[in-house]
N, C-alpha and C. Protein backbone atom coordinates (compact mmCIF):
# COMPACT_ATOMS: atom_id res chain seq x y z
N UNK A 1 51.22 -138.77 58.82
CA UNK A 1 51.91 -139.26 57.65
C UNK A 1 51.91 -138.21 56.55
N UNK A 2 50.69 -137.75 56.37
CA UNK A 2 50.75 -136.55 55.44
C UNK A 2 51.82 -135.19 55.55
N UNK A 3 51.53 -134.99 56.76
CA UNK A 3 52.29 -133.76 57.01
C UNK A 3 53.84 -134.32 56.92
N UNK A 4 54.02 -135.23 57.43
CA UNK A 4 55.77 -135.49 57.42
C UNK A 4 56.06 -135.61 55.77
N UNK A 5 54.81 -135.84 54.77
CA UNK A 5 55.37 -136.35 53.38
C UNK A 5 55.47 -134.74 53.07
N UNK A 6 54.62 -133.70 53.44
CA UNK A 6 55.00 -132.47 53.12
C UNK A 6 56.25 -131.59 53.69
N UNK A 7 56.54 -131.75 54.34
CA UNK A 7 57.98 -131.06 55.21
C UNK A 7 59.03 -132.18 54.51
N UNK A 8 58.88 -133.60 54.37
CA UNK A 8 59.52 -134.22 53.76
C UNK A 8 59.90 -133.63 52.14
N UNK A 9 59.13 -133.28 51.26
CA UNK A 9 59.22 -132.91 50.36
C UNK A 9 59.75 -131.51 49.81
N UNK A 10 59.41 -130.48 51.10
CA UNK A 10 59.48 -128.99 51.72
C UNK A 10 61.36 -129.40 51.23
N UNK A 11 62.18 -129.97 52.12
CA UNK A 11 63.35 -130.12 52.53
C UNK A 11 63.91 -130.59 51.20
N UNK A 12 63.59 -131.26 50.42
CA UNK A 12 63.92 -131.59 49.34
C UNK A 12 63.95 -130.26 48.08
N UNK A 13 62.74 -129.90 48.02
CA UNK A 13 63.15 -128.25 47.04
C UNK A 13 64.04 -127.57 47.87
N UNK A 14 64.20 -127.51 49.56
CA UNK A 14 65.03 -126.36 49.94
C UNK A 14 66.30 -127.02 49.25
N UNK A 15 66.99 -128.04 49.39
CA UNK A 15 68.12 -128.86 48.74
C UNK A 15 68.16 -128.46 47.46
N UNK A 16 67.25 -128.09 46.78
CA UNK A 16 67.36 -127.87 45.08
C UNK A 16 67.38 -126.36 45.15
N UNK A 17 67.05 -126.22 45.75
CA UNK A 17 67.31 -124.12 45.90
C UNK A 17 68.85 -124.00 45.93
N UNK A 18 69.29 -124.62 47.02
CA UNK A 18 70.97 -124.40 47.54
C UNK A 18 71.35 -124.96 46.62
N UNK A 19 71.33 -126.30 46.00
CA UNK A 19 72.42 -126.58 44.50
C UNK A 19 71.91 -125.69 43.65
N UNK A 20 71.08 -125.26 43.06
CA UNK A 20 70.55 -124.11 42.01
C UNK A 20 69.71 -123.24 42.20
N UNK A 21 70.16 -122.26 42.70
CA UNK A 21 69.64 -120.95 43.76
C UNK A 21 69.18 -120.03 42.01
N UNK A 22 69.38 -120.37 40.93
CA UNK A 22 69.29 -119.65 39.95
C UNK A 22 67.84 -120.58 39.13
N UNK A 23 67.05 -121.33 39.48
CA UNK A 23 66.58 -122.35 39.13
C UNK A 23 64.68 -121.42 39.52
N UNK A 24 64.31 -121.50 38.16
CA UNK A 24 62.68 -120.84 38.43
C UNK A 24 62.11 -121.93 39.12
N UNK A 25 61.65 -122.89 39.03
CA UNK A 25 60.72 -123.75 39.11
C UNK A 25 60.98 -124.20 40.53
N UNK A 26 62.29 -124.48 41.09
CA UNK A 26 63.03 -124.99 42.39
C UNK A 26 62.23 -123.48 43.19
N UNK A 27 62.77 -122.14 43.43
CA UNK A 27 62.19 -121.25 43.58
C UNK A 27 60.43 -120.57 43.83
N UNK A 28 60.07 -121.04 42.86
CA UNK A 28 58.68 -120.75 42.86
C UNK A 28 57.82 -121.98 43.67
N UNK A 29 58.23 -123.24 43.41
CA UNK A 29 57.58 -124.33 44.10
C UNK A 29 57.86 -123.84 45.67
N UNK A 30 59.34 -123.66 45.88
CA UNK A 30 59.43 -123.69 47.67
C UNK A 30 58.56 -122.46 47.85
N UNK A 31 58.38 -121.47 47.05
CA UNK A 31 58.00 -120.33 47.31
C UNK A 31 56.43 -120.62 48.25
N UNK A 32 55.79 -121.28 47.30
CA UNK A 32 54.47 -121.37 47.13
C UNK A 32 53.93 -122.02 48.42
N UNK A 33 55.12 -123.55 48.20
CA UNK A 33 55.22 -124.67 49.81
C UNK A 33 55.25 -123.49 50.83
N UNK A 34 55.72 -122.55 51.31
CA UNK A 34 55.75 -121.78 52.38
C UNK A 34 54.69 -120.73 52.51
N UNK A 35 53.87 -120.64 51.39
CA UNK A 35 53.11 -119.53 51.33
C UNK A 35 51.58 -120.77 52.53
N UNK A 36 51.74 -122.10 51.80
CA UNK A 36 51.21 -122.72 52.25
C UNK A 36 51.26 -123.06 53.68
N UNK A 37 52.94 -123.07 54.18
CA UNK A 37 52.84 -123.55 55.49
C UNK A 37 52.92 -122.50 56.35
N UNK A 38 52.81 -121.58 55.87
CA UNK A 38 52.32 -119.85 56.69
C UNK A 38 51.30 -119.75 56.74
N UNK A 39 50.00 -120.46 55.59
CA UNK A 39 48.74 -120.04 56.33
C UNK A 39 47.79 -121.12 56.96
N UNK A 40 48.02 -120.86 58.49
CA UNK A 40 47.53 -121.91 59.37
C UNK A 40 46.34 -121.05 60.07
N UNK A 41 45.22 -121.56 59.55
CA UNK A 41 43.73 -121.39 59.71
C UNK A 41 43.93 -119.81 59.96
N UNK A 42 43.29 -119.00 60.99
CA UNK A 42 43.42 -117.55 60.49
C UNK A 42 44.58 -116.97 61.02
N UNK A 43 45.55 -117.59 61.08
CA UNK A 43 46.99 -116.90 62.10
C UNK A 43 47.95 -117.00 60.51
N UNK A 44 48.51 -116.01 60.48
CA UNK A 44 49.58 -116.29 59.85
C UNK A 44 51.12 -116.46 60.50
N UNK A 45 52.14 -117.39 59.92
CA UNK A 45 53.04 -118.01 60.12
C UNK A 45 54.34 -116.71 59.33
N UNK A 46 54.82 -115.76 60.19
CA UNK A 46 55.65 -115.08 59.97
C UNK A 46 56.94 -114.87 59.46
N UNK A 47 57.36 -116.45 59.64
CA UNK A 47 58.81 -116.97 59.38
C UNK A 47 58.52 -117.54 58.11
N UNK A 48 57.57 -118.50 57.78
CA UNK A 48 57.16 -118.86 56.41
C UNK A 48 56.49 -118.21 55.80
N UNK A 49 56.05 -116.77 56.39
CA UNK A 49 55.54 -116.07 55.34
C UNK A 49 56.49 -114.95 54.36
N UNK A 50 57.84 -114.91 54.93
CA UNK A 50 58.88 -114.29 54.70
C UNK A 50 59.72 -114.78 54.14
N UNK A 51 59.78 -116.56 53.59
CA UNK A 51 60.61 -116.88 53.28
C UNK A 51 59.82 -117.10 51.90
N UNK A 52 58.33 -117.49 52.27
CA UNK A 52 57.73 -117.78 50.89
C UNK A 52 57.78 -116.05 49.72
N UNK A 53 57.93 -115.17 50.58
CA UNK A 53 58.17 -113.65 49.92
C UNK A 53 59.49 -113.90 49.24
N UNK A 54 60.85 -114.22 49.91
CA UNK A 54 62.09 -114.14 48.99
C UNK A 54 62.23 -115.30 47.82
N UNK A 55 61.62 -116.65 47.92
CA UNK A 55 61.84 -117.35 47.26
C UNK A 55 61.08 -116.46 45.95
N UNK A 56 59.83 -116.34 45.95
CA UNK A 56 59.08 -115.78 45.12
C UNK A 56 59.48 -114.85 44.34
N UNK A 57 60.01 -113.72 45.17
CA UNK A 57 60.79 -112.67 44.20
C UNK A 57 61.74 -113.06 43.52
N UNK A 58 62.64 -114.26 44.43
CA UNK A 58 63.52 -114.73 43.58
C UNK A 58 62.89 -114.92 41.94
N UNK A 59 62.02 -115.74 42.43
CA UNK A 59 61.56 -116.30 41.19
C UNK A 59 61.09 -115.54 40.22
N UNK A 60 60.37 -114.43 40.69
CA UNK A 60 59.98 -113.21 39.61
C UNK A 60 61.16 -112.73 39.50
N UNK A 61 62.23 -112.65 39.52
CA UNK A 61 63.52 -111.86 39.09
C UNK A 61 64.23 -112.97 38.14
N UNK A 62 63.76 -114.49 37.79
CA UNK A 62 64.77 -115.56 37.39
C UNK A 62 63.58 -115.50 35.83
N UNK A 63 62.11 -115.25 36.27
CA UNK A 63 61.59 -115.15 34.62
C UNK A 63 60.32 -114.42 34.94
N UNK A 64 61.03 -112.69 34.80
CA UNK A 64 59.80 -112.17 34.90
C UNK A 64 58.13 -111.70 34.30
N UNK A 65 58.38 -112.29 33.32
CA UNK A 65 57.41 -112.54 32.17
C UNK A 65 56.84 -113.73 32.30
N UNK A 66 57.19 -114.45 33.18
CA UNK A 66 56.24 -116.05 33.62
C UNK A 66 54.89 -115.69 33.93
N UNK A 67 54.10 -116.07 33.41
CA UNK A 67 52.70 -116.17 33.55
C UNK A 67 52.37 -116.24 34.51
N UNK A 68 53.22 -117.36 35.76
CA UNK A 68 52.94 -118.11 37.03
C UNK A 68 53.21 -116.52 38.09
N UNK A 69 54.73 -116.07 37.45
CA UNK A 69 54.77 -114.69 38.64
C UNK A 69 53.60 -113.78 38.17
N UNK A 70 53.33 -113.73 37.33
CA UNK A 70 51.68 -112.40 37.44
C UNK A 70 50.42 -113.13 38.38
């Protein structure tokens, strides 16, 4: 139940990325969600670790003086 409320929720910021791909907070949240679902005990997750990289930069490029991107 947990995990489906997280991929459930995952799918919902990706939806807010695609209507507002210019959006910090939409950006940095999915960013973070993937940084999360890339690190699975000591393996890292390659595909979510690459996506949690572009959202992120996105996001350091949308307000780079955010406290949150340092």
């Amino acid at each position: 139940a947990e995990g489906s409320q997280f991929l459930e929720g995952m799918k919902k910021i990706e939806e807010a990325v695609n209507i507002y791909p210019n959006d910090f907070d939409a950006n940095f949240e999915l960013g973070y969600l993937y940084l999360q679902k890339a690190s699975v005990g000591e393996r890292m997750n390659k595909q979510y670790l690459d996506k949690a990289v572009k959202s992120l930069e996105q996001a350091a490029k949308l307000k780079p003086d955010t406290a949150a991107v340092w």
